[in-house]
PDB file of N, CA and C in Angstrom:
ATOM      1  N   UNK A   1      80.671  85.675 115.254  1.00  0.00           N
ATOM      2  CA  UNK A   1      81.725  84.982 114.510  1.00  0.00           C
ATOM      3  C   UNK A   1      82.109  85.820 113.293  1.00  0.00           C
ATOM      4  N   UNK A   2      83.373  85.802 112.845  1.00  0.00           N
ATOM      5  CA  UNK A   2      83.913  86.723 112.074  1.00  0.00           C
ATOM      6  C   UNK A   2      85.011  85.681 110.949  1.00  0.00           C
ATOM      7  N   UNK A   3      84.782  85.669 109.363  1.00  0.00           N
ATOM      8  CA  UNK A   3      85.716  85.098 108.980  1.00  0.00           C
ATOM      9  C   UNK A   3      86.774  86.287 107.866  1.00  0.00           C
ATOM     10  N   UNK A   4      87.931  85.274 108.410  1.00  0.00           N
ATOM     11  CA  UNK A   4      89.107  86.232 107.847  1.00  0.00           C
ATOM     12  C   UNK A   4      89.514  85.363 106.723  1.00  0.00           C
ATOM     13  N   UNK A   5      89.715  86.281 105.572  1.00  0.00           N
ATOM     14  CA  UNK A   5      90.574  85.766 104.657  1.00  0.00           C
ATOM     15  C   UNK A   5      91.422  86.459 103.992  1.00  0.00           C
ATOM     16  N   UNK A   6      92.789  85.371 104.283  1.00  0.00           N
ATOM     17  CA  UNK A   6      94.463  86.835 103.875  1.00  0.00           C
ATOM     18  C   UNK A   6      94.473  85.960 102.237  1.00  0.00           C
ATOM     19  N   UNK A   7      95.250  87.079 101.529  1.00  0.00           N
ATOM     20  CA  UNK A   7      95.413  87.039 100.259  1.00  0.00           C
ATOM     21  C   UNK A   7      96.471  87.973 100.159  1.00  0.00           C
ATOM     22  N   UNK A   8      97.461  87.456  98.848  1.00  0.00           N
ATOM     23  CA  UNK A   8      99.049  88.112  98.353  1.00  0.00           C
ATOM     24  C   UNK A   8      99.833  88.229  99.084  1.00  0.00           C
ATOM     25  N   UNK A   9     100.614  86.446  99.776  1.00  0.00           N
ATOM     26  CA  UNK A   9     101.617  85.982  99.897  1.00  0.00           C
ATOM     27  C   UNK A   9     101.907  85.951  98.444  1.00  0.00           C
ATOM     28  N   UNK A  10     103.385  85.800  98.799  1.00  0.00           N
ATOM     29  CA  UNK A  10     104.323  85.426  97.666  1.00  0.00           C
ATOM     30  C   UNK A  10     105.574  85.182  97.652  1.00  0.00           C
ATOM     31  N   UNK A  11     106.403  84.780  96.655  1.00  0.00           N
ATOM     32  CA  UNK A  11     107.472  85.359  96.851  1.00  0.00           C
ATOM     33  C   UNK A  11     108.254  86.299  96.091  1.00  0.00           C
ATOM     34  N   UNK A  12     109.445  86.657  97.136  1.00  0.00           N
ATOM     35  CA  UNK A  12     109.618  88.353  96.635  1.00  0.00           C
ATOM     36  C   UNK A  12     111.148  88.264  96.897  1.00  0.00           C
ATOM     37  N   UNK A  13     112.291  88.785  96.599  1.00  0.00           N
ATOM     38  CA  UNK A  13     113.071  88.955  96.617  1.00  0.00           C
ATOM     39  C   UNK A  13     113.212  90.552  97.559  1.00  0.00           C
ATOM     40  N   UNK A  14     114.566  90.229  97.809  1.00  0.00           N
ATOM     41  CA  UNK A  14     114.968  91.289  99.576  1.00  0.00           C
ATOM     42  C   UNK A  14     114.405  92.574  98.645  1.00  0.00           C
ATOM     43  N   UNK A  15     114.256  93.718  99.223  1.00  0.00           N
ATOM     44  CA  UNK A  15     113.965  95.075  98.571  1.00  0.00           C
ATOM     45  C   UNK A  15     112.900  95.309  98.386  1.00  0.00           C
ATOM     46  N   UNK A  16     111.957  93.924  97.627  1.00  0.00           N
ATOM     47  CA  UNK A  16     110.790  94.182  97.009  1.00  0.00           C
ATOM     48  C   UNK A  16     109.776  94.368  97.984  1.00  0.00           C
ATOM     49  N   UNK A  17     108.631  94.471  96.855  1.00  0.00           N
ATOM     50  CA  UNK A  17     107.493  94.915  97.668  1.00  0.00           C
ATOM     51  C   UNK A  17     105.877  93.660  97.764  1.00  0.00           C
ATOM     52  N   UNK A  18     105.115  93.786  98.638  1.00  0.00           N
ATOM     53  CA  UNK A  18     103.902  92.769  98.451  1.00  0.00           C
ATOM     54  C   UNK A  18     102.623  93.446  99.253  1.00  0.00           C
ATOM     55  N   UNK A  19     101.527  93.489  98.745  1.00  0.00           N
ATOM     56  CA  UNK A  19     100.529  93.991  99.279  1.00  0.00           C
ATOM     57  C   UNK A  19      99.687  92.743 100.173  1.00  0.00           C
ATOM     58  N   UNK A  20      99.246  92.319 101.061  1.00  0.00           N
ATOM     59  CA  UNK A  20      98.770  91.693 101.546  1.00  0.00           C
ATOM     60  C   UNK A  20      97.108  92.464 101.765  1.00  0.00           C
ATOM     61  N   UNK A  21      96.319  91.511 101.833  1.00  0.00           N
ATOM     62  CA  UNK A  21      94.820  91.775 101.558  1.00  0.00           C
ATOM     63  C   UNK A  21      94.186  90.671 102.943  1.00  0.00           C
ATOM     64  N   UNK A  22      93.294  91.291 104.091  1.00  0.00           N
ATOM     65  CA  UNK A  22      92.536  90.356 104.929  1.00  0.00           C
ATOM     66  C   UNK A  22      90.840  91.262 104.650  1.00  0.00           C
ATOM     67  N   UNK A  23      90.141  90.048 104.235  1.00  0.00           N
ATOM     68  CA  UNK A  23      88.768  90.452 104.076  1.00  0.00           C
ATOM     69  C   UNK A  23      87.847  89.838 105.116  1.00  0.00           C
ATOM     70  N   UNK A  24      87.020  91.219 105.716  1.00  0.00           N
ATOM     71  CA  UNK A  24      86.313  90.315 106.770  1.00  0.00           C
ATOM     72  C   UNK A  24      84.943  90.138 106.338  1.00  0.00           C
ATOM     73  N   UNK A  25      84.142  89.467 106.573  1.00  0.00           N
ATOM     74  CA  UNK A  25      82.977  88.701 106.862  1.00  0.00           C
ATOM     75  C   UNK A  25      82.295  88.324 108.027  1.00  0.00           C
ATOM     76  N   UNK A  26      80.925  88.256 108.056  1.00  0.00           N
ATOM     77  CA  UNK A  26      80.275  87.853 109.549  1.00  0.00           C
ATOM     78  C   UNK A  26      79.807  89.013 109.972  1.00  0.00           C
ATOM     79  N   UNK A  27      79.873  88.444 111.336  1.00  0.00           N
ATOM     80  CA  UNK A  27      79.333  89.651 113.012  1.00  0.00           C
ATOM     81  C   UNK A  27      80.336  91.047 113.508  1.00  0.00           C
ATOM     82  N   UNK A  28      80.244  91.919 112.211  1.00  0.00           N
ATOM     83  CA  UNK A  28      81.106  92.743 112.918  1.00  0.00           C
ATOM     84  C   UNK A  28      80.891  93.824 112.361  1.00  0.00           C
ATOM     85  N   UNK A  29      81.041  95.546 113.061  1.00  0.00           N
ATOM     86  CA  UNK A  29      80.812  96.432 112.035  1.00  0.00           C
ATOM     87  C   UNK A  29      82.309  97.586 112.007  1.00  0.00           C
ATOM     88  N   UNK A  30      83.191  96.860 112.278  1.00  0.00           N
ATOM     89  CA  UNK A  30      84.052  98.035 112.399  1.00  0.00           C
ATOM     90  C   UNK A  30      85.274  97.327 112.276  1.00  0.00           C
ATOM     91  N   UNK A  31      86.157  97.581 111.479  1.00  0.00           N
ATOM     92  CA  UNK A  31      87.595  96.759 110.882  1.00  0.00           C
ATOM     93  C   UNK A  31      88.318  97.694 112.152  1.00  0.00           C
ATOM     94  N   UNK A  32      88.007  98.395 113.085  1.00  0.00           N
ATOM     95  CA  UNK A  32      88.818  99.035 114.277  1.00  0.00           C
ATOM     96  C   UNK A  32      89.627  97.690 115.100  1.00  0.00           C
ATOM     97  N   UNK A  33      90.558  97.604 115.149  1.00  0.00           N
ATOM     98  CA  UNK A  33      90.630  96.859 115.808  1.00  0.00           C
ATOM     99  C   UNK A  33      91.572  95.299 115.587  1.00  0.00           C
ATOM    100  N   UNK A  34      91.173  95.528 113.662  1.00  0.00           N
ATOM    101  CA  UNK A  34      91.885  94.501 112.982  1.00  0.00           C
ATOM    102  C   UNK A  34      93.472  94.249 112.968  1.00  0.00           C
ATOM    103  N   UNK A  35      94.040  92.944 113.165  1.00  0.00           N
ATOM    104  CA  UNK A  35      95.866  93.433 113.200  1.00  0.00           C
ATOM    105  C   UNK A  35      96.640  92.210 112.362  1.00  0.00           C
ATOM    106  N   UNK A  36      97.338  92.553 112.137  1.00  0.00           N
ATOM    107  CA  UNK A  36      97.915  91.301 111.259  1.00  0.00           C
ATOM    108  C   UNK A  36      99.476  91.175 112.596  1.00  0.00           C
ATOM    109  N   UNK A  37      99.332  89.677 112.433  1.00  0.00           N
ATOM    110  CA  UNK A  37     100.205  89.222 112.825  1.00  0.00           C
ATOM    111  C   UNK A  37     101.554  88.313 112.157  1.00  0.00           C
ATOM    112  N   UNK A  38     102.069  87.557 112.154  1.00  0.00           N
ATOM    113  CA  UNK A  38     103.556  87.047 111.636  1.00  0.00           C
ATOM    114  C   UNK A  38     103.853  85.469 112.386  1.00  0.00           C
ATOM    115  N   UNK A  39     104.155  84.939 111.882  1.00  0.00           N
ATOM    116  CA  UNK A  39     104.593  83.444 112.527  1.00  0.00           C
ATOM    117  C   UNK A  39     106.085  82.839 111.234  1.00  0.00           C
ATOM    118  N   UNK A  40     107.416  83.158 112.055  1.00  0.00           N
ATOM    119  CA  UNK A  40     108.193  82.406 111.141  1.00  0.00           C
ATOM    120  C   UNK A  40     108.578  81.175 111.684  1.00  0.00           C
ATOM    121  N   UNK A  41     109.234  80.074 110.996  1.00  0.00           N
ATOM    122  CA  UNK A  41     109.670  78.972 111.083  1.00  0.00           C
ATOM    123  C   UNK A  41     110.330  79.035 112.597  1.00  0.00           C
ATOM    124  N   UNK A  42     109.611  78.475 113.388  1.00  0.00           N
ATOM    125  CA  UNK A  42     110.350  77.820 114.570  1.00  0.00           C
ATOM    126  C   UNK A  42     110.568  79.309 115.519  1.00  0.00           C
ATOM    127  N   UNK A  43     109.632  79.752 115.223  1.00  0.00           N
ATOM    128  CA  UNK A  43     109.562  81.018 116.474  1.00  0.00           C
ATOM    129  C   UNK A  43     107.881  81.378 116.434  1.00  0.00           C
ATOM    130  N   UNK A  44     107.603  82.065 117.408  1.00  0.00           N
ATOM    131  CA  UNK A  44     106.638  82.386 117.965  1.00  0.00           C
ATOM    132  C   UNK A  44     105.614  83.325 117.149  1.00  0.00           C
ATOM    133  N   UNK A  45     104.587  83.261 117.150  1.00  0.00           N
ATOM    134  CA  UNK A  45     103.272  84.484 116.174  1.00  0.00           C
ATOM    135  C   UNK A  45     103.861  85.643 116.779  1.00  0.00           C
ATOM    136  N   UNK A  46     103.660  86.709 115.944  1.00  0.00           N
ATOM    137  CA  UNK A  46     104.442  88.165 116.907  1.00  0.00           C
ATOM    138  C   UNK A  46     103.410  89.142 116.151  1.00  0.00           C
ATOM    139  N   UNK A  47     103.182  90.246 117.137  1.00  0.00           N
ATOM    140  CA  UNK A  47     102.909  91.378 115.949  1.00  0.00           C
ATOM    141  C   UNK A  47     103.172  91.989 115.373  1.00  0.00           C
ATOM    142  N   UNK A  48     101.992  92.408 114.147  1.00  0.00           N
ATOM    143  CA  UNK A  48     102.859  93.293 113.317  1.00  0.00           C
ATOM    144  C   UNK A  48     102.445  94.347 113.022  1.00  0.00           C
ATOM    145  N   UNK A  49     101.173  94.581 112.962  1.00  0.00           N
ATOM    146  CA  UNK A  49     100.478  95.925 112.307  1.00  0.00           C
ATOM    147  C   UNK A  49      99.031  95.847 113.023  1.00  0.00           C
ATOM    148  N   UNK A  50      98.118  96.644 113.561  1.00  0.00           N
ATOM    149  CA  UNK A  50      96.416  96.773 113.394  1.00  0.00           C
ATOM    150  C   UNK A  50      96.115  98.419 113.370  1.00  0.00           C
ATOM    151  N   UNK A  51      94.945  98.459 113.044  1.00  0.00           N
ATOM    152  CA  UNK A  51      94.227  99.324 112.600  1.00  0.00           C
ATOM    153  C   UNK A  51      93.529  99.701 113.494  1.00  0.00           C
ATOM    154  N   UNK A  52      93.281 100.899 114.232  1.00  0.00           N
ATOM    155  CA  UNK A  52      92.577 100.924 115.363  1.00  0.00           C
ATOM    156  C   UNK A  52      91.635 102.410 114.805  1.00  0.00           C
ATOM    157  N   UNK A  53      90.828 102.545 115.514  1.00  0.00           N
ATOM    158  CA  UNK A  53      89.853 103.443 115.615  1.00  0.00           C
ATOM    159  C   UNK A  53      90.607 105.043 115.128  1.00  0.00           C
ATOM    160  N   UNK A  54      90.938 105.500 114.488  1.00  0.00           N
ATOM    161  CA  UNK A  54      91.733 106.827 113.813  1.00  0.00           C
ATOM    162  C   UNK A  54      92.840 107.047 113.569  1.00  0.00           C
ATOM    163  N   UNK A  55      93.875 105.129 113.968  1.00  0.00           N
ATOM    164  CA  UNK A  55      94.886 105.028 114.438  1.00  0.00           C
ATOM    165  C   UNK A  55      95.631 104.014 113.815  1.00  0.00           C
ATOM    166  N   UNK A  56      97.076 103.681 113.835  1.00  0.00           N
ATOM    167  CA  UNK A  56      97.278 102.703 113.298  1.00  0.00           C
ATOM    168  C   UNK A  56      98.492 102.262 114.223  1.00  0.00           C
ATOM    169  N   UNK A  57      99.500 101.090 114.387  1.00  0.00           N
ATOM    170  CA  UNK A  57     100.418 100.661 115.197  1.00  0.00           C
ATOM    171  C   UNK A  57     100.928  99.920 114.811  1.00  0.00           C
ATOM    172  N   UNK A  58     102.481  99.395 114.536  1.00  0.00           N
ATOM    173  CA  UNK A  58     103.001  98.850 114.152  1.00  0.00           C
ATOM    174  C   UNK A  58     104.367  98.439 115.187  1.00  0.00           C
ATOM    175  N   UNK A  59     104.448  97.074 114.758  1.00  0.00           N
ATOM    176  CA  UNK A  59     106.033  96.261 115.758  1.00  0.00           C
ATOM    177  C   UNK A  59     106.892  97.106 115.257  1.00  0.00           C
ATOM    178  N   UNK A  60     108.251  97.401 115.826  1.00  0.00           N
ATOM    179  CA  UNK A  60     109.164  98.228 115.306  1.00  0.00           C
ATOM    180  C   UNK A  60     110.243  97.785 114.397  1.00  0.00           C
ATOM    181  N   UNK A  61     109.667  96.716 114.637  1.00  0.00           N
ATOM    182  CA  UNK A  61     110.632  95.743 113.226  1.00  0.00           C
ATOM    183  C   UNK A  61     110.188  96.534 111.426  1.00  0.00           C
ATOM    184  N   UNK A  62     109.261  96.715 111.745  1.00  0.00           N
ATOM    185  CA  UNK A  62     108.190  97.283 110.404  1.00  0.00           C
ATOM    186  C   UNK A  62     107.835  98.380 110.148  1.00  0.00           C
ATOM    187  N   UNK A  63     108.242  99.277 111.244  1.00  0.00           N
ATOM    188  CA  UNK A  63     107.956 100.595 111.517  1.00  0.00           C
ATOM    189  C   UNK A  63     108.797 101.180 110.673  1.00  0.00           C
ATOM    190  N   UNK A  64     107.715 102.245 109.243  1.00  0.00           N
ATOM    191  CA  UNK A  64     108.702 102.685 108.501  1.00  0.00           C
ATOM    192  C   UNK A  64     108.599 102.040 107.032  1.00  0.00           C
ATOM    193  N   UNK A  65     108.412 101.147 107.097  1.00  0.00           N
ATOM    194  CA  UNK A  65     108.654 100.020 106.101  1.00  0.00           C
ATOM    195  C   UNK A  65     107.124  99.519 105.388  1.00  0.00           C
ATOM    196  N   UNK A  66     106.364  98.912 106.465  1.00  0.00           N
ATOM    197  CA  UNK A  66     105.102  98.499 106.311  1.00  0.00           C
ATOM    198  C   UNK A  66     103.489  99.107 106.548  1.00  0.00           C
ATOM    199  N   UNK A  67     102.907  99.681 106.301  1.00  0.00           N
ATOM    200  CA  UNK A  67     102.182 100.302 105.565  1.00  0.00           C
ATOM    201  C   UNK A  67     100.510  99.646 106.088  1.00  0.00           C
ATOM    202  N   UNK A  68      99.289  99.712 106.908  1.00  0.00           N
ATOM    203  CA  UNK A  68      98.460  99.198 107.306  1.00  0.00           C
ATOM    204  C   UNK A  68      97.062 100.371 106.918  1.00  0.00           C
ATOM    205  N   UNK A  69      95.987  99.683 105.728  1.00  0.00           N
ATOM    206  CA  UNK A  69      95.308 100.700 105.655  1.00  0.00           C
ATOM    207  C   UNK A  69      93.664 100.106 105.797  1.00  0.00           C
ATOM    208  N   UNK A  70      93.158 100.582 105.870  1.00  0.00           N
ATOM    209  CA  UNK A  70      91.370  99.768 105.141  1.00  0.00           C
ATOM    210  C   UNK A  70      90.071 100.249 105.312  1.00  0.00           C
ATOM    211  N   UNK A  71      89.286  99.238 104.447  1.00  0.00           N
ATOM    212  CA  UNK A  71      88.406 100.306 103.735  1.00  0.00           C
ATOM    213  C   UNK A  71      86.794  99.513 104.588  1.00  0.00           C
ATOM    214  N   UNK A  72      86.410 100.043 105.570  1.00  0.00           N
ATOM    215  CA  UNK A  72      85.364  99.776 106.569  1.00  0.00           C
ATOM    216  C   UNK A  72      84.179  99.258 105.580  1.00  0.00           C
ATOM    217  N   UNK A  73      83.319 100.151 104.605  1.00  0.00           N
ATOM    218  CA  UNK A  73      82.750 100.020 103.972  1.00  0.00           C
ATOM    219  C   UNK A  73      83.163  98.190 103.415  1.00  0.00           C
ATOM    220  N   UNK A  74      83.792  97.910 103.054  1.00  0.00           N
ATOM    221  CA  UNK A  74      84.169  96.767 102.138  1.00  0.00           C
ATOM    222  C   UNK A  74      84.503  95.477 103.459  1.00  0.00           C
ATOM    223  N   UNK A  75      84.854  95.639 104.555  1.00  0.00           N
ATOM    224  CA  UNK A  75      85.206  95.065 105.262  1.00  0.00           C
ATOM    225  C   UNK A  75      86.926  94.295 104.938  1.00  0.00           C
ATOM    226  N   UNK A  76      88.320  95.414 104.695  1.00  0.00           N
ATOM    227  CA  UNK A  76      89.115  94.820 104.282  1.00  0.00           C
ATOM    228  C   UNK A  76      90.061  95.256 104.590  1.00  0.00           C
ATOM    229  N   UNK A  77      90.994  95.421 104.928  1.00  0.00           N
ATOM    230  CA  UNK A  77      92.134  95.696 105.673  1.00  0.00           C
ATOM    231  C   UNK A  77      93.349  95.438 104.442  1.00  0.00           C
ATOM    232  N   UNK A  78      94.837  96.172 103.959  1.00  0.00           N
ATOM    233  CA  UNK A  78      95.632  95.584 103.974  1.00  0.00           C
ATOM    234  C   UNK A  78      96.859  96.030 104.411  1.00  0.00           C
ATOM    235  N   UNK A  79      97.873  95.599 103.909  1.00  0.00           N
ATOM    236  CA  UNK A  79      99.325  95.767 104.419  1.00  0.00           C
ATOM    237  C   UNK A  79      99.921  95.818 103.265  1.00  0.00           C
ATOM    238  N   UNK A  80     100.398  96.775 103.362  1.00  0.00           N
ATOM    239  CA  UNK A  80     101.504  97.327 102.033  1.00  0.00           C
ATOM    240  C   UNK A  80     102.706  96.912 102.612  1.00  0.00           C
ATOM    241  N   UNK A  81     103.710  96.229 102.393  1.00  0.00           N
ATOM    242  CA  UNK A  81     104.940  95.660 103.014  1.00  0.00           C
ATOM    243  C   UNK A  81     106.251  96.040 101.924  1.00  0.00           C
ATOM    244  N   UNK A  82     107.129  97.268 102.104  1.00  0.00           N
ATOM    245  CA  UNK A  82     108.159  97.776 101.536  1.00  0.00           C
ATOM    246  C   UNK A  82     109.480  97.227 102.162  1.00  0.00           C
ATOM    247  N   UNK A  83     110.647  97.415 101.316  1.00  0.00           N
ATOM    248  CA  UNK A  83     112.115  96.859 101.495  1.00  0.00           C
ATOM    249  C   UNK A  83     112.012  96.085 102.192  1.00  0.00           C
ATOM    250  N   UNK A  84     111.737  94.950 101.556  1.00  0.00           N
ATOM    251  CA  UNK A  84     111.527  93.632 102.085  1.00  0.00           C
ATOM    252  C   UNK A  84     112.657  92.824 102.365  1.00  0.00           C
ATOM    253  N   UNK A  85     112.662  92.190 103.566  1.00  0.00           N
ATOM    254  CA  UNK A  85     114.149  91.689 104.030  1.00  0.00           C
ATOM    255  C   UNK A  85     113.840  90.323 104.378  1.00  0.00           C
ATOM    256  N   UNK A  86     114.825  89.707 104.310  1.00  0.00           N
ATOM    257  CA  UNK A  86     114.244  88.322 104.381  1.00  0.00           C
ATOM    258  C   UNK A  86     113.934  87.469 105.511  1.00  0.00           C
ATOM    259  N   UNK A  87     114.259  88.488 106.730  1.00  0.00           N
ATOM    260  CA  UNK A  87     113.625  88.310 108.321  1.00  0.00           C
ATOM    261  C   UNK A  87     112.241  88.589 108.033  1.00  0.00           C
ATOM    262  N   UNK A  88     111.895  88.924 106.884  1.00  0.00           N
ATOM    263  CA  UNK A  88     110.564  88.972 107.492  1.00  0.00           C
ATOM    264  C   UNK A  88     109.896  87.882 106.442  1.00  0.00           C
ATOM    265  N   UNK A  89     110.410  86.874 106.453  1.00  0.00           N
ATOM    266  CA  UNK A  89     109.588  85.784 106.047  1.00  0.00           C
ATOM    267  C   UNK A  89     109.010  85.251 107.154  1.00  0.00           C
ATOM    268  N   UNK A  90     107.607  84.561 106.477  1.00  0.00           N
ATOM    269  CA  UNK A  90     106.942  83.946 107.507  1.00  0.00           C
ATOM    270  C   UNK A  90     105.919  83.898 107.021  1.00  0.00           C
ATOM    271  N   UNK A  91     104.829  82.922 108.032  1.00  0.00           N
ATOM    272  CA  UNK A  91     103.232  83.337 107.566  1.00  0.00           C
ATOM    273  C   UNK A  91     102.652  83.986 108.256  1.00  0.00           C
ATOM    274  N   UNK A  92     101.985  84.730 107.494  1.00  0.00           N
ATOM    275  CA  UNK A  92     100.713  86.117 108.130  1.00  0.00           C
ATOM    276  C   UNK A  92      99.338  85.961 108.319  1.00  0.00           C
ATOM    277  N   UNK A  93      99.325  86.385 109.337  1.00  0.00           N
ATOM    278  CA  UNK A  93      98.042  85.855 110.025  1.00  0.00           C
ATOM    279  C   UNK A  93      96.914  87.276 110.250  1.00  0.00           C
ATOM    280  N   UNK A  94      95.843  87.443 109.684  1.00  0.00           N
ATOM    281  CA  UNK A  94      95.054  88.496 109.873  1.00  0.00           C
ATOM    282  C   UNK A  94      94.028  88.035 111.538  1.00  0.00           C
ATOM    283  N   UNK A  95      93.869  88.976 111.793  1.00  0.00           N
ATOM    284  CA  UNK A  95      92.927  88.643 113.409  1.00  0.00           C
ATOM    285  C   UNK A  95      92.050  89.569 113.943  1.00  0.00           C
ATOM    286  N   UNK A  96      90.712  89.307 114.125  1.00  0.00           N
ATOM    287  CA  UNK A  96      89.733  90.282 115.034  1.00  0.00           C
ATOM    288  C   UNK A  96      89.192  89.159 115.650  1.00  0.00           C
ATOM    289  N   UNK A  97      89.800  90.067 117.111  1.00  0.00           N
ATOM    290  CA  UNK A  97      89.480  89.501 118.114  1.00  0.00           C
ATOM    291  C   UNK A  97      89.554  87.742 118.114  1.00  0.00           C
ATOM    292  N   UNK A  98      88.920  87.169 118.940  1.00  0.00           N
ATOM    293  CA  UNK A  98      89.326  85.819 118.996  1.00  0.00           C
ATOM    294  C   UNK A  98      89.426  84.625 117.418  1.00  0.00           C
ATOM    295  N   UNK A  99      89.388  85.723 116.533  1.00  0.00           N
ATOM    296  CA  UNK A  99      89.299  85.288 115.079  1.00  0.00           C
ATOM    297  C   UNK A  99      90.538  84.998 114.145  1.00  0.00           C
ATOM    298  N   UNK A 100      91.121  83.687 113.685  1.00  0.00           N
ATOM    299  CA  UNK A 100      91.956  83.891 113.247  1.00  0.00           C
ATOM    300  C   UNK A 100      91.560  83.747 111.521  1.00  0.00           C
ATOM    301  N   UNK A 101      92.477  84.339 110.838  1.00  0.00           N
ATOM    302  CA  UNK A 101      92.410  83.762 109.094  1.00  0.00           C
ATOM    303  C   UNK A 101      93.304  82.413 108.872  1.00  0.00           C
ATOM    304  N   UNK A 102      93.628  82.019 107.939  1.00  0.00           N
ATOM    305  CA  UNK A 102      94.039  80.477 107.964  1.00  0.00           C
ATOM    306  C   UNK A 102      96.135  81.192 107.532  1.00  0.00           C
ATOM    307  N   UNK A 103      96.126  82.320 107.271  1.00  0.00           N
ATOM    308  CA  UNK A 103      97.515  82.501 106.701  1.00  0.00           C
ATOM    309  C   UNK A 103      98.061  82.697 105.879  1.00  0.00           C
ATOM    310  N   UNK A 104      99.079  83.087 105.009  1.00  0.00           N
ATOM    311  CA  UNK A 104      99.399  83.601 103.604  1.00  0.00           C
ATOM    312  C   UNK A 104     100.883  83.533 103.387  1.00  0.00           C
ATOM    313  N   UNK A 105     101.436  82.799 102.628  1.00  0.00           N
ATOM    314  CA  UNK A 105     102.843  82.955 103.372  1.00  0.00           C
ATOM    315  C   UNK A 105     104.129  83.805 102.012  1.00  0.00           C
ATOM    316  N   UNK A 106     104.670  84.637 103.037  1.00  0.00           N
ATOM    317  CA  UNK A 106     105.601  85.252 102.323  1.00  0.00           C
ATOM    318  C   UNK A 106     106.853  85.199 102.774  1.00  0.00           C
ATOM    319  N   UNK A 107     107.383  85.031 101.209  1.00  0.00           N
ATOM    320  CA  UNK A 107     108.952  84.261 101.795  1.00  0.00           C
ATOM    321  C   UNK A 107     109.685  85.601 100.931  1.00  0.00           C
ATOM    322  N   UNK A 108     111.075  85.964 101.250  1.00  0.00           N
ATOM    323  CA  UNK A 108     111.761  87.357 101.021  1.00  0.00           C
ATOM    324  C   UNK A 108     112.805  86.301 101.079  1.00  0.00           C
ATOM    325  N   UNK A 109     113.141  86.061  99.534  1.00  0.00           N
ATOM    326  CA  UNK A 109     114.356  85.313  99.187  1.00  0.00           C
ATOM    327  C   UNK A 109     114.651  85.477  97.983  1.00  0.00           C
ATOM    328  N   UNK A 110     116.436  85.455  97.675  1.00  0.00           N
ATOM    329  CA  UNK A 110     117.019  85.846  96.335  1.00  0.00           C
ATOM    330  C   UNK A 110     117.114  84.952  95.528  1.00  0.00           C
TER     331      UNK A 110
END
């Protein structure tokens, strides 16, 4: 069992910027693997970013823009999220494996 916890939702106006923070805890030794996901109003969880083993991947909505880094030692993952548009409001969901975090929500409004 693995617990996630996201930190720095906010809100932000279009352009700006927000760092998002998922800290893990529990049964696990390797943030490989970790991904943040997205859920906006009245549409579906989608992906957005994980961290893989030397590697990183991102939806192409974000590609460019959003930023996925972390620090194994600490167990923490985050997401640097640049020119922020207001499609990409929603709540963010950090995940390893069948693990979800509870969410963080960032809204990109003027």
């Amino acid at each position: 069992q693995v617990q996630l916890v996201e930190s720095g939702g906010g809100l932000v106006q279009p352009g700006g910027t927000l760092t998002l923070a998922c800290a893990a805890t529990g049964n696990f030794f390797s943030i490989s693997g970790l991904t943040w996901y997205r859920q906006a109003p009245g549409k579906q969880r989608e992906f957005v970013a994980a961290i893989l083993s030397g590697s990183t991947k991102y939806a192409d909505s974000v590609k460019g823009r959003f930023t996925i880094s972390g620090d194994n030692a600490k167990g923490t993952v985050t997401l640097q999220m640049n020119s922020l548009k207001p499609e990409d409001t929603a709540v963010y969901y950090c995940r390893f494996g069948a693990n979800w975090g509870q969410g963080t929500q960032v809204t990109v409004s003027s």
